[in-house]
PDB file of N, CA and C in Angstrom:
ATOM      1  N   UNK A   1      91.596 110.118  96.676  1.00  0.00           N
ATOM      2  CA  UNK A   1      92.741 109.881  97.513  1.00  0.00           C
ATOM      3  C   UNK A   1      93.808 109.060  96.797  1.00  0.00           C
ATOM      4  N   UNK A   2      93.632 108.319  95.596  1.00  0.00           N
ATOM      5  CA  UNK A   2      94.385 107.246  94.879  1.00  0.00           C
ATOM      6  C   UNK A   2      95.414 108.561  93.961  1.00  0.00           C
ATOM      7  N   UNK A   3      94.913 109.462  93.788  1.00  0.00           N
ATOM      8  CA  UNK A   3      95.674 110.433  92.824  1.00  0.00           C
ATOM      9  C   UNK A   3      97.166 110.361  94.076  1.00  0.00           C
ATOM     10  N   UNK A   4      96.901 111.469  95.143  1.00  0.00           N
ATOM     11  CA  UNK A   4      97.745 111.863  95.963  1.00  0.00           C
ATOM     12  C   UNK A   4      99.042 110.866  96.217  1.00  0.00           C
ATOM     13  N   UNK A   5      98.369 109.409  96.330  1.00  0.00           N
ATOM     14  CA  UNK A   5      99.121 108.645  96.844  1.00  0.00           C
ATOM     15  C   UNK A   5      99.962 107.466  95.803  1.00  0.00           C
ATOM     16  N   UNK A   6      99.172 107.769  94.893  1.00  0.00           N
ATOM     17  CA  UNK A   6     100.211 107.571  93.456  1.00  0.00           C
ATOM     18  C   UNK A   6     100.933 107.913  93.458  1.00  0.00           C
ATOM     19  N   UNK A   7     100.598 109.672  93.297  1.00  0.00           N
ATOM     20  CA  UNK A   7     102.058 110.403  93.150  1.00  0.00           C
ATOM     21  C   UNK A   7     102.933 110.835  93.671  1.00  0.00           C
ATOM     22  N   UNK A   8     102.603 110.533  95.317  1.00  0.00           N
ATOM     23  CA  UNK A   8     103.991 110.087  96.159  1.00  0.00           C
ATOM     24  C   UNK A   8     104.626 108.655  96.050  1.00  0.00           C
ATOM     25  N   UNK A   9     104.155 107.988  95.614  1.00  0.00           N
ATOM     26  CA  UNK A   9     105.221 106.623  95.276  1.00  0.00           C
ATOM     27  C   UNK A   9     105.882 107.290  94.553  1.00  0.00           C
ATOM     28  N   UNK A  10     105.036 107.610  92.951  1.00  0.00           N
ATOM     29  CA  UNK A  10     105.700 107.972  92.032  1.00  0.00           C
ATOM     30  C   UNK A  10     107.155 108.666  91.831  1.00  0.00           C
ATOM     31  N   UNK A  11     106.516 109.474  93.109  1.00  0.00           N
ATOM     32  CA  UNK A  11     107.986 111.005  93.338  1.00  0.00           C
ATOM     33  C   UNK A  11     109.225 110.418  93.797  1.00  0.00           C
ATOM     34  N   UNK A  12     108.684 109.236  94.905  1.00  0.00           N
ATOM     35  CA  UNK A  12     109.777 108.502  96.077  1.00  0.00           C
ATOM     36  C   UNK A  12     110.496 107.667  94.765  1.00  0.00           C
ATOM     37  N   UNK A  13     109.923 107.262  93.758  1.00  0.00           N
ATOM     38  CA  UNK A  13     110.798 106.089  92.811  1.00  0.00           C
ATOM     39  C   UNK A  13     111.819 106.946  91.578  1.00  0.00           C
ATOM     40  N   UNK A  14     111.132 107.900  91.891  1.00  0.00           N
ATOM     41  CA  UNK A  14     112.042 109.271  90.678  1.00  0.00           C
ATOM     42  C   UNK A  14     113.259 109.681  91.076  1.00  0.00           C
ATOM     43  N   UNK A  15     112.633 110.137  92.404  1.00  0.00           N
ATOM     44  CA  UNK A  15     113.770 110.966  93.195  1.00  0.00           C
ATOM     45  C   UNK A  15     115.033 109.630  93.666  1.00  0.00           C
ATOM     46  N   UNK A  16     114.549 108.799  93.991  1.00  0.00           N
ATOM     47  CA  UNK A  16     115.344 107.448  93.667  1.00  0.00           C
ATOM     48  C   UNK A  16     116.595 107.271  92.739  1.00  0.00           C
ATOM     49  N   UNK A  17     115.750 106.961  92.063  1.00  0.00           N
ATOM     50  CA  UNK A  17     116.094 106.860  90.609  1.00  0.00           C
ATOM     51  C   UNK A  17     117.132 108.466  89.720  1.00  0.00           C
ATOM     52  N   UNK A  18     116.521 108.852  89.891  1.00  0.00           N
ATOM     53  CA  UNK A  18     117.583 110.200  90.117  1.00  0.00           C
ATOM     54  C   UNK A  18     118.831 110.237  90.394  1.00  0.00           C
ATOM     55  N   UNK A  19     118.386 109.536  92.070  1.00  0.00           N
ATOM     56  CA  UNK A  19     119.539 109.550  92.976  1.00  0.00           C
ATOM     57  C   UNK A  19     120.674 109.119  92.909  1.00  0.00           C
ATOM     58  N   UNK A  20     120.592 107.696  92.318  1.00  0.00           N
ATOM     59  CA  UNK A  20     121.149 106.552  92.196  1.00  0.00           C
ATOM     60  C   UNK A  20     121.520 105.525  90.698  1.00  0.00           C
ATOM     61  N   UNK A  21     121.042 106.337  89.794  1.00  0.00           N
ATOM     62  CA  UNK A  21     121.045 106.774  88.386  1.00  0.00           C
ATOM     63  C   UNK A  21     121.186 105.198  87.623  1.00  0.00           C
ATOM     64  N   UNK A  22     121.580 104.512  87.480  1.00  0.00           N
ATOM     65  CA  UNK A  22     121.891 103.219  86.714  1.00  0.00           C
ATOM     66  C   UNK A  22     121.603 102.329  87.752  1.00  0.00           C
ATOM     67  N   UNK A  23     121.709 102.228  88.928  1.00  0.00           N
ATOM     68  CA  UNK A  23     121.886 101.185  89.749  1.00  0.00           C
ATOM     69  C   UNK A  23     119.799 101.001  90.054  1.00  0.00           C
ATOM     70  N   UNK A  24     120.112 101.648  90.352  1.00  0.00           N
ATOM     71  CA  UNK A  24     118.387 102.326  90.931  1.00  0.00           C
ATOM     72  C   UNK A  24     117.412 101.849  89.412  1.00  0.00           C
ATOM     73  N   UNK A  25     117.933 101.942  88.252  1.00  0.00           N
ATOM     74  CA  UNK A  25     117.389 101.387  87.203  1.00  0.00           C
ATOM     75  C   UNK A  25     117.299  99.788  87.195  1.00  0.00           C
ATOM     76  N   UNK A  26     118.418  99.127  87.572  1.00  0.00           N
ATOM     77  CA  UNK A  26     119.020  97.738  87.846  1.00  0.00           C
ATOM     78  C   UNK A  26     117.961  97.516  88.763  1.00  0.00           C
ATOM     79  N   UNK A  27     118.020  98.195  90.139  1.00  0.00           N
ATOM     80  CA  UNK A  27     117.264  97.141  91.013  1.00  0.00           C
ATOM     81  C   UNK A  27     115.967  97.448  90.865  1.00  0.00           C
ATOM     82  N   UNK A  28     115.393  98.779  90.341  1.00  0.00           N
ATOM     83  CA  UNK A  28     113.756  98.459  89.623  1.00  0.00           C
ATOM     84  C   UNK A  28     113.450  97.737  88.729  1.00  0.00           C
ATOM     85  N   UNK A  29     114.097  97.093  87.363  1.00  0.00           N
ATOM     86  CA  UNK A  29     113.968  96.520  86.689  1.00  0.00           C
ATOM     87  C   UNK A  29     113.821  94.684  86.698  1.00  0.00           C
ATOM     88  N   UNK A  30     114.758  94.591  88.229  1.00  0.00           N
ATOM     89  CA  UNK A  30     114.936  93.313  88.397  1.00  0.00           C
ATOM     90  C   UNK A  30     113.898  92.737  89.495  1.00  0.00           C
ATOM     91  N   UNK A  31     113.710  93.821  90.193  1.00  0.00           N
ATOM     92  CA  UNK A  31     111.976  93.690  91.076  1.00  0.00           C
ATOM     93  C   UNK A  31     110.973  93.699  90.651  1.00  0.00           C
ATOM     94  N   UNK A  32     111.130  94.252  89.151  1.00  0.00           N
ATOM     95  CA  UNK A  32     109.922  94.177  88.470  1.00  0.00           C
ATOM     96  C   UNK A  32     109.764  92.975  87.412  1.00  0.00           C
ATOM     97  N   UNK A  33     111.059  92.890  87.462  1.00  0.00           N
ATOM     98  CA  UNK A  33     110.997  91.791  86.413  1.00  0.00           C
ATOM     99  C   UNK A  33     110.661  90.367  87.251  1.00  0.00           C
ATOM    100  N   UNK A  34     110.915  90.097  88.380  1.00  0.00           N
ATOM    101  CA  UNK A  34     110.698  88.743  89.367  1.00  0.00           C
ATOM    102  C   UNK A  34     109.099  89.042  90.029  1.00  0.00           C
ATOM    103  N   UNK A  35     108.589  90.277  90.355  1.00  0.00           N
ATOM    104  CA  UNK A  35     107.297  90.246  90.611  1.00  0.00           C
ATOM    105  C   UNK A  35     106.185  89.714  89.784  1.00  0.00           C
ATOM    106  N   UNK A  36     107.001  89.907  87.854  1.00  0.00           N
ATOM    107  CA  UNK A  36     105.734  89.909  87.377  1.00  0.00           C
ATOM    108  C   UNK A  36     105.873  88.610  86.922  1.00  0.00           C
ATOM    109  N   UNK A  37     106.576  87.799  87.013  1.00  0.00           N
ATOM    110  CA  UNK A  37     107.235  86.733  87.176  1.00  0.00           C
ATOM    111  C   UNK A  37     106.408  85.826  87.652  1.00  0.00           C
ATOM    112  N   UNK A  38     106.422  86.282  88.846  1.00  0.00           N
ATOM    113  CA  UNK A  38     105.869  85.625  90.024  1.00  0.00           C
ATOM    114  C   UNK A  38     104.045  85.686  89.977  1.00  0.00           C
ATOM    115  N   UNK A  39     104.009  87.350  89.572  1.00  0.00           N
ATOM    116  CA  UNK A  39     102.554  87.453  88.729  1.00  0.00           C
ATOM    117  C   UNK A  39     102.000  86.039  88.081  1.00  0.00           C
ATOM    118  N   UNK A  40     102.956  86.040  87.160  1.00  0.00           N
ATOM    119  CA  UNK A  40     102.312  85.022  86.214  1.00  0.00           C
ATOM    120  C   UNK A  40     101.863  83.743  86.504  1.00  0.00           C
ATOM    121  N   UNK A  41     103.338  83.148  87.172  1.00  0.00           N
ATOM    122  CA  UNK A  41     103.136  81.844  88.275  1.00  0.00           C
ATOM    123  C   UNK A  41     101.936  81.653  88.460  1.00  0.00           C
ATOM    124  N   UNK A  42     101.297  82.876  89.783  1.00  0.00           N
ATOM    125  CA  UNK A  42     100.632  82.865  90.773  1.00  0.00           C
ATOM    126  C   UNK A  42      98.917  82.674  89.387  1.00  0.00           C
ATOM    127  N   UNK A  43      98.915  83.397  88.975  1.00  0.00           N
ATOM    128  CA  UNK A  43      97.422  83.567  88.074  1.00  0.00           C
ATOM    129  C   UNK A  43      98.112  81.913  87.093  1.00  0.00           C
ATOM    130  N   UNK A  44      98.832  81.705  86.469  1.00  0.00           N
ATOM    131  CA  UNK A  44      99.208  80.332  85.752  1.00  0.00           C
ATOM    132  C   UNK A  44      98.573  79.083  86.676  1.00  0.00           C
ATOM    133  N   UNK A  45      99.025  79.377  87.917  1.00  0.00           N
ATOM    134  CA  UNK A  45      99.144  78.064  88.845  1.00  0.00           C
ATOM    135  C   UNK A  45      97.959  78.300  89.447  1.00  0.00           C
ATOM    136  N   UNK A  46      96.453  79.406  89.265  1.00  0.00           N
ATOM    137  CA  UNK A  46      95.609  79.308  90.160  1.00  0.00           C
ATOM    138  C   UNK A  46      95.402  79.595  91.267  1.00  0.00           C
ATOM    139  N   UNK A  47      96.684  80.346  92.098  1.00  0.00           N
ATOM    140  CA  UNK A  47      96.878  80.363  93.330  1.00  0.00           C
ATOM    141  C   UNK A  47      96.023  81.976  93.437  1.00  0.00           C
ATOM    142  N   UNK A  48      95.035  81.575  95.125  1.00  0.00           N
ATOM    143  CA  UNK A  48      94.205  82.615  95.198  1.00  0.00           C
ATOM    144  C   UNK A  48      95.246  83.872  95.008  1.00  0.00           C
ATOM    145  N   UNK A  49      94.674  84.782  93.637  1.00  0.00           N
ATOM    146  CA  UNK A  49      95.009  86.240  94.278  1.00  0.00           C
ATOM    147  C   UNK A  49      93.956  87.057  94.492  1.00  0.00           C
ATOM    148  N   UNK A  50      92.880  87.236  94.897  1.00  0.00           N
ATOM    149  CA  UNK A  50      91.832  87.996  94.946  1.00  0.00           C
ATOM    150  C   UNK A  50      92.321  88.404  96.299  1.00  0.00           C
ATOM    151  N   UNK A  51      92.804  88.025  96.984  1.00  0.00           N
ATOM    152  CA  UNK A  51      92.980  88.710  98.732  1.00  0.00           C
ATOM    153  C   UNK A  51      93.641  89.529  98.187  1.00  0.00           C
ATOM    154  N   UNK A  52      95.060  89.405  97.448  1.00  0.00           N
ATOM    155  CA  UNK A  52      95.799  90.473  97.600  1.00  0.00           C
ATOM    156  C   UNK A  52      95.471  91.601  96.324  1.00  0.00           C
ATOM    157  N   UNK A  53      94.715  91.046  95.625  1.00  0.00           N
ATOM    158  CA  UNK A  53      93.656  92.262  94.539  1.00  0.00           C
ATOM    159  C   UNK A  53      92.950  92.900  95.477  1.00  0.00           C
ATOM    160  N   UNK A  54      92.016  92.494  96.659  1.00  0.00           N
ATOM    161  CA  UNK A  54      91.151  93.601  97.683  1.00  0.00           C
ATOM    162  C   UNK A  54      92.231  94.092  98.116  1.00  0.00           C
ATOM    163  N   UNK A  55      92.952  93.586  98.899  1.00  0.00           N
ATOM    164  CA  UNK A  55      93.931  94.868 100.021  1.00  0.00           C
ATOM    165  C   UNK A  55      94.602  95.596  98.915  1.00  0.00           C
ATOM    166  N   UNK A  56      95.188  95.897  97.548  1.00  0.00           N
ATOM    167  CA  UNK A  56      95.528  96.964  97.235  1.00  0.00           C
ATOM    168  C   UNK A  56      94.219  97.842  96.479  1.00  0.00           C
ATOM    169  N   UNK A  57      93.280  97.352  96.336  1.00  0.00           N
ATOM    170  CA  UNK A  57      92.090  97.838  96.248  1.00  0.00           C
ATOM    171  C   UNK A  57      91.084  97.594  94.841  1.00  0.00           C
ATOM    172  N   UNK A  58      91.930  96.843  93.847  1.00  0.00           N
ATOM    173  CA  UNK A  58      91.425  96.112  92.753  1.00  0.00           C
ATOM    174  C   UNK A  58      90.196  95.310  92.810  1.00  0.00           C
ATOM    175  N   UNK A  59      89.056  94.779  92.575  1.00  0.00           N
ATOM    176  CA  UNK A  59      88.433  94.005  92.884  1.00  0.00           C
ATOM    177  C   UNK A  59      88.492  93.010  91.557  1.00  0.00           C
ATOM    178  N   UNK A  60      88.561  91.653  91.954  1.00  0.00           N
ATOM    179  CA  UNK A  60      89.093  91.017  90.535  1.00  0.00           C
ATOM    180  C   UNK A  60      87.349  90.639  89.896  1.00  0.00           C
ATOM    181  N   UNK A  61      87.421  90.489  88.692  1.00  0.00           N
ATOM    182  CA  UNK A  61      85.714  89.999  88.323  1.00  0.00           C
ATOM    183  C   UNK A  61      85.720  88.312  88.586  1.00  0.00           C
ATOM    184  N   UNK A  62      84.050  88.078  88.658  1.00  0.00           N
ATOM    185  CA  UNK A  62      84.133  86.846  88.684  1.00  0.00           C
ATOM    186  C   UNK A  62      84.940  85.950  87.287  1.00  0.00           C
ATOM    187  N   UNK A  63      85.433  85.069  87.282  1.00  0.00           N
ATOM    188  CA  UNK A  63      85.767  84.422  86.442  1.00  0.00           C
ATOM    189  C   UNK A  63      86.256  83.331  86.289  1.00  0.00           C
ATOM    190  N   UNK A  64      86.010  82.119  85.597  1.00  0.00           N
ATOM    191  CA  UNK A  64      85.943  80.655  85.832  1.00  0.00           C
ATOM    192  C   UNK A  64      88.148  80.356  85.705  1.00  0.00           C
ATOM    193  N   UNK A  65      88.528  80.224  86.618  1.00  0.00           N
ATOM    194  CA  UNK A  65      89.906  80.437  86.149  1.00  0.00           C
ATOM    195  C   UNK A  65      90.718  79.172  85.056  1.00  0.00           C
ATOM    196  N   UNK A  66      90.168  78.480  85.584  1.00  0.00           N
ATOM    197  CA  UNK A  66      89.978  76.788  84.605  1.00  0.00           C
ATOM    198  C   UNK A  66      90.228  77.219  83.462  1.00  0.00           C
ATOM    199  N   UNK A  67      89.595  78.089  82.941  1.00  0.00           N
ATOM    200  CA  UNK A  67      89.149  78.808  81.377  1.00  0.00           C
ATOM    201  C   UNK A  67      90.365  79.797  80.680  1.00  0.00           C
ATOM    202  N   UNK A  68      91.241  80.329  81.462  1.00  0.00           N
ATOM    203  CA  UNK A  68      92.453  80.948  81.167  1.00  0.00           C
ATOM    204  C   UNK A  68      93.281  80.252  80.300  1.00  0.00           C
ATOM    205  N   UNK A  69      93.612  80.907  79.420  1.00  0.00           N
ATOM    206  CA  UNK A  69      94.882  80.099  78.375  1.00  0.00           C
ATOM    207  C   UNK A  69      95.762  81.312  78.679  1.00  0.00           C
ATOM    208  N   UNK A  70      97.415  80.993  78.123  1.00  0.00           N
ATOM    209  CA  UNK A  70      98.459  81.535  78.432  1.00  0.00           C
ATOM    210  C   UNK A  70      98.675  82.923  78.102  1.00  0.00           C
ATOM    211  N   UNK A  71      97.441  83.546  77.146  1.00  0.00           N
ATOM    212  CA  UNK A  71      97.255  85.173  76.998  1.00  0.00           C
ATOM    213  C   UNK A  71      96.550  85.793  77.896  1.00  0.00           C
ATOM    214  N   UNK A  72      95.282  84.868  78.520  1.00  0.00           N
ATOM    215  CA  UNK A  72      94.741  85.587  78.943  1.00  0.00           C
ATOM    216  C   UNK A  72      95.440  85.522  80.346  1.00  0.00           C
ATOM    217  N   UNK A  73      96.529  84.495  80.804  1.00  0.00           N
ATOM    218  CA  UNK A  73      97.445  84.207  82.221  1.00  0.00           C
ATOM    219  C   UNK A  73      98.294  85.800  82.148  1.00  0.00           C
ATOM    220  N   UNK A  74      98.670  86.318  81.353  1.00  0.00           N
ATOM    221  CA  UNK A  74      99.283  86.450  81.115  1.00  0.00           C
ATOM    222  C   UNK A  74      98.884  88.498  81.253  1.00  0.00           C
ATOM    223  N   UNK A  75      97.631  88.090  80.839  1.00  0.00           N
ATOM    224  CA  UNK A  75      97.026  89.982  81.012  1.00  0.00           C
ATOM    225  C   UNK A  75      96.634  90.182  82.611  1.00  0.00           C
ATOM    226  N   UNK A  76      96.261  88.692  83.142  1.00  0.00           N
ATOM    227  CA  UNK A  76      95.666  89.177  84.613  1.00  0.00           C
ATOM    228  C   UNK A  76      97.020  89.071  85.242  1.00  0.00           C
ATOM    229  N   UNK A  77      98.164  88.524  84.735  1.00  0.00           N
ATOM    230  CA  UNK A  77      99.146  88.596  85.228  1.00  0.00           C
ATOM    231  C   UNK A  77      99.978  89.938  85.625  1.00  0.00           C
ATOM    232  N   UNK A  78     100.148  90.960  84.611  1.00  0.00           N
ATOM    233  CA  UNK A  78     100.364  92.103  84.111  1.00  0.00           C
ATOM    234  C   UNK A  78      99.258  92.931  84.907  1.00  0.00           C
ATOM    235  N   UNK A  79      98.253  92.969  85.207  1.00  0.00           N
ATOM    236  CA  UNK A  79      96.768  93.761  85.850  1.00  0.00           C
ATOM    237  C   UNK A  79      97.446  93.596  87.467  1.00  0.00           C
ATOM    238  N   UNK A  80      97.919  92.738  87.479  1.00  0.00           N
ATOM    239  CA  UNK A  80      97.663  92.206  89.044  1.00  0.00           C
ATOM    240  C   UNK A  80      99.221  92.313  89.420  1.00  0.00           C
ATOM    241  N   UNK A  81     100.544  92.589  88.480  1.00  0.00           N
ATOM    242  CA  UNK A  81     101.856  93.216  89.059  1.00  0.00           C
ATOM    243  C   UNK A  81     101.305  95.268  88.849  1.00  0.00           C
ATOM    244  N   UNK A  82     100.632  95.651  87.815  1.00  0.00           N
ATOM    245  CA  UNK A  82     100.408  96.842  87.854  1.00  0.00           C
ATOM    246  C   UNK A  82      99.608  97.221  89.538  1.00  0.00           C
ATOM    247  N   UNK A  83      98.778  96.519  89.958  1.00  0.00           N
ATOM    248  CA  UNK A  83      98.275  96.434  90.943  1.00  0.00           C
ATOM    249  C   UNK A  83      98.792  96.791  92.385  1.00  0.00           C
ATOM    250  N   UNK A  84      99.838  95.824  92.296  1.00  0.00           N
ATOM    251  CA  UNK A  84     100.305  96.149  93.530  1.00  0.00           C
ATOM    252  C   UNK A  84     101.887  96.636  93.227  1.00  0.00           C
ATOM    253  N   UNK A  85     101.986  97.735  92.732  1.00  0.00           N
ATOM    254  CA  UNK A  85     103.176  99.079  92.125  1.00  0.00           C
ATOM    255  C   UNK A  85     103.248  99.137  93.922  1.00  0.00           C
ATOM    256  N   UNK A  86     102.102  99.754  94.654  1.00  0.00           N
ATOM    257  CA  UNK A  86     102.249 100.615  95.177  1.00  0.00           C
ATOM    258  C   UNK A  86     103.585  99.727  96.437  1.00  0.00           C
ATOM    259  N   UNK A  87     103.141  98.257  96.759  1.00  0.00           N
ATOM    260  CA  UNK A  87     104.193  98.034  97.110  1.00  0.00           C
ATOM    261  C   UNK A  87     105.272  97.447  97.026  1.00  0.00           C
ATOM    262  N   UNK A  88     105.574  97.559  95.839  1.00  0.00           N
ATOM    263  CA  UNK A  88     106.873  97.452  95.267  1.00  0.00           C
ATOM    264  C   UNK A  88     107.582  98.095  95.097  1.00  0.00           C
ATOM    265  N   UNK A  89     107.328  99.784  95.086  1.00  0.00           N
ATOM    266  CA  UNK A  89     108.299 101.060  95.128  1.00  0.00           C
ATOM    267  C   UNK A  89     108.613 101.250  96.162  1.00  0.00           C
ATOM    268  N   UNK A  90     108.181 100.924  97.383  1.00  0.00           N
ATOM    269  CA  UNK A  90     108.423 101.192  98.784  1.00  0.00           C
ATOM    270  C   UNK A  90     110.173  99.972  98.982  1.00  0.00           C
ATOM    271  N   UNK A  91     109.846  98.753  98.466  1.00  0.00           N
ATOM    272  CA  UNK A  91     110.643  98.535  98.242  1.00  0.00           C
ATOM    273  C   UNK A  91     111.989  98.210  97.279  1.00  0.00           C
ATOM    274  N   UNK A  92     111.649  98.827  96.553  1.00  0.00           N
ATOM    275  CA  UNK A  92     112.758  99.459  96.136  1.00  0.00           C
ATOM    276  C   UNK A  92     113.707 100.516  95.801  1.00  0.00           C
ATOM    277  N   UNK A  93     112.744 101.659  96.637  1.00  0.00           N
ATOM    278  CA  UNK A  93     113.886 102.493  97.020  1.00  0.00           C
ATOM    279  C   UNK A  93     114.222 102.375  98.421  1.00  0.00           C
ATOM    280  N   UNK A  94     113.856 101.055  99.244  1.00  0.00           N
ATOM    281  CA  UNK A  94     115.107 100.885 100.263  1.00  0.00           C
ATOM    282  C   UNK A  94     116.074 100.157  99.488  1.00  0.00           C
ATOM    283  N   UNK A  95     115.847  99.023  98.945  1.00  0.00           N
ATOM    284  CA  UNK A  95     116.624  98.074  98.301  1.00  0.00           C
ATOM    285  C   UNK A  95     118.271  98.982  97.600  1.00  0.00           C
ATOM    286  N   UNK A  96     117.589  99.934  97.053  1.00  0.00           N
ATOM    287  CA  UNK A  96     118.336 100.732  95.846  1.00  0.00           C
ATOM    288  C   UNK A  96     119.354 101.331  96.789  1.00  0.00           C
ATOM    289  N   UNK A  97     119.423 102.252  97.633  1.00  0.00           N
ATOM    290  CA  UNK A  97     120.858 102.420  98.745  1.00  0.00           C
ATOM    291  C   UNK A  97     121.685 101.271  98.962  1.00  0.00           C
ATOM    292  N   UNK A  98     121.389  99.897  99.483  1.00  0.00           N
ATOM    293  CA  UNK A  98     122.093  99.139  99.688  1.00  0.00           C
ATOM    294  C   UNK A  98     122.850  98.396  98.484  1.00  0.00           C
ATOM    295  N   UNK A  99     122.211  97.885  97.148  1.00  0.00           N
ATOM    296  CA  UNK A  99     122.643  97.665  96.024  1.00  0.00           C
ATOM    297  C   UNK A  99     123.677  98.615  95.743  1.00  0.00           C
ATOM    298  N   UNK A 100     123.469 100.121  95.913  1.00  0.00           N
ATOM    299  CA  UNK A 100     124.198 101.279  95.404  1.00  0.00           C
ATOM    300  C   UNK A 100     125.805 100.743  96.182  1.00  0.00           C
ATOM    301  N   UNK A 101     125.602 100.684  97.415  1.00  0.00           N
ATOM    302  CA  UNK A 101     126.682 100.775  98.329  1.00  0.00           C
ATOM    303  C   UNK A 101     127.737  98.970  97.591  1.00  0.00           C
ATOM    304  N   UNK A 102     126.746  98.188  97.668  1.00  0.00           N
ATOM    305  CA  UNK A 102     127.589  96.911  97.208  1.00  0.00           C
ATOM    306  C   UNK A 102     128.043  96.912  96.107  1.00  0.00           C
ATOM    307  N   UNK A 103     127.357  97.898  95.021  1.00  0.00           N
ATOM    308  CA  UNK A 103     127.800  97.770  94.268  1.00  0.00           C
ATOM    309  C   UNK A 103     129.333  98.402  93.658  1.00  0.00           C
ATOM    310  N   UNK A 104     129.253  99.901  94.735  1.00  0.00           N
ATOM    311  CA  UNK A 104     130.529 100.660  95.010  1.00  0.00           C
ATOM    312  C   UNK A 104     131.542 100.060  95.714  1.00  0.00           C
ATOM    313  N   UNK A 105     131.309  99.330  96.588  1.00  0.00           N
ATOM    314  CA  UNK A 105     132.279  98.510  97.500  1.00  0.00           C
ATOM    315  C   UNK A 105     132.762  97.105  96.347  1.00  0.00           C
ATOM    316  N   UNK A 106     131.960  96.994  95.349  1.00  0.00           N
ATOM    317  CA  UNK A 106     132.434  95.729  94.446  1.00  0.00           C
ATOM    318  C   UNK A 106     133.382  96.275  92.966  1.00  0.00           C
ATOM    319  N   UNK A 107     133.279  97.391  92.968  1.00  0.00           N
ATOM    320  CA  UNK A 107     134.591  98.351  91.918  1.00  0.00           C
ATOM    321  C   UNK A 107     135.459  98.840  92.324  1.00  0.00           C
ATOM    322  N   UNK A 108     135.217  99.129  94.339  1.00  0.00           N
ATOM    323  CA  UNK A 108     136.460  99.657  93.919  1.00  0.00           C
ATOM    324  C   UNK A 108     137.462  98.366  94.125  1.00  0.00           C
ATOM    325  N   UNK A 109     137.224  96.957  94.624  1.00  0.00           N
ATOM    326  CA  UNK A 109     137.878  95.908  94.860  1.00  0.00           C
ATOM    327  C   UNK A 109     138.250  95.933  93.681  1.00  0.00           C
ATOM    328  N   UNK A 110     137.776  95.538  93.077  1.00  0.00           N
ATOM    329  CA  UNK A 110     138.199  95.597  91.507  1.00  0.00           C
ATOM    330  C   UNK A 110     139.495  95.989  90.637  1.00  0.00           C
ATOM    331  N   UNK A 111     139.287  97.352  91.232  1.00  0.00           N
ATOM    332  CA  UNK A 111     140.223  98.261  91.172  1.00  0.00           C
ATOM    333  C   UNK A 111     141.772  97.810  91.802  1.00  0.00           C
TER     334      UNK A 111
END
């Protein structure tokens, strides 16, 4: 069932992205870039993520977290934004219409 539903995110972030061509690049890049961000924080600073590793369906291994240095912060960091893709495309192809529109309403002022 993980195939199917991959590859409807997948399609919804294309067809997106497609849609909305540079902008739609902008606001995936910058959601992705503050999630994994925030990734890092969250595994850096210790803060439980194993809840939100079960609900997207990851199970994290046991592991003494004490024991992490800034590479290994840094891979569960990356494991655990790959993780939860699935809801981060949801939002950002709402995000990506409204960026699109501000961003059209901010050239043609410009203009």
């Amino acid at each position: 069932m993980a195939g199917p539903v991959r590859g409807r995110v997948g399609q919804r972030l294309q067809e997106t992205l497609l849609r909305y061509g540079q902008v739609g690049l902008v606001v995936h890049f910058c959601l992705s870039s503050v999630s994994l961000v925030s990734c890092f924080f969250a595994v850096r600073h210790q803060l439980p993520v194993e809840k939100l590793l079960d609900f997207v369906g990851a199970s994290p291994q046991n592991h003494d977290d004490s024991s992490l240095g800034l590479g290994s912060s840094m891979v569960m960091a990356f494991v655990l934004h790959k993780a939860i893709m699935p809801l981060r495309v949801p939002v950002t192809v709402a995000v990506t219409p409204l960026a699109a529109s501000v961003w059209a309403r901010l050239s043609r002022a410009a203009r």
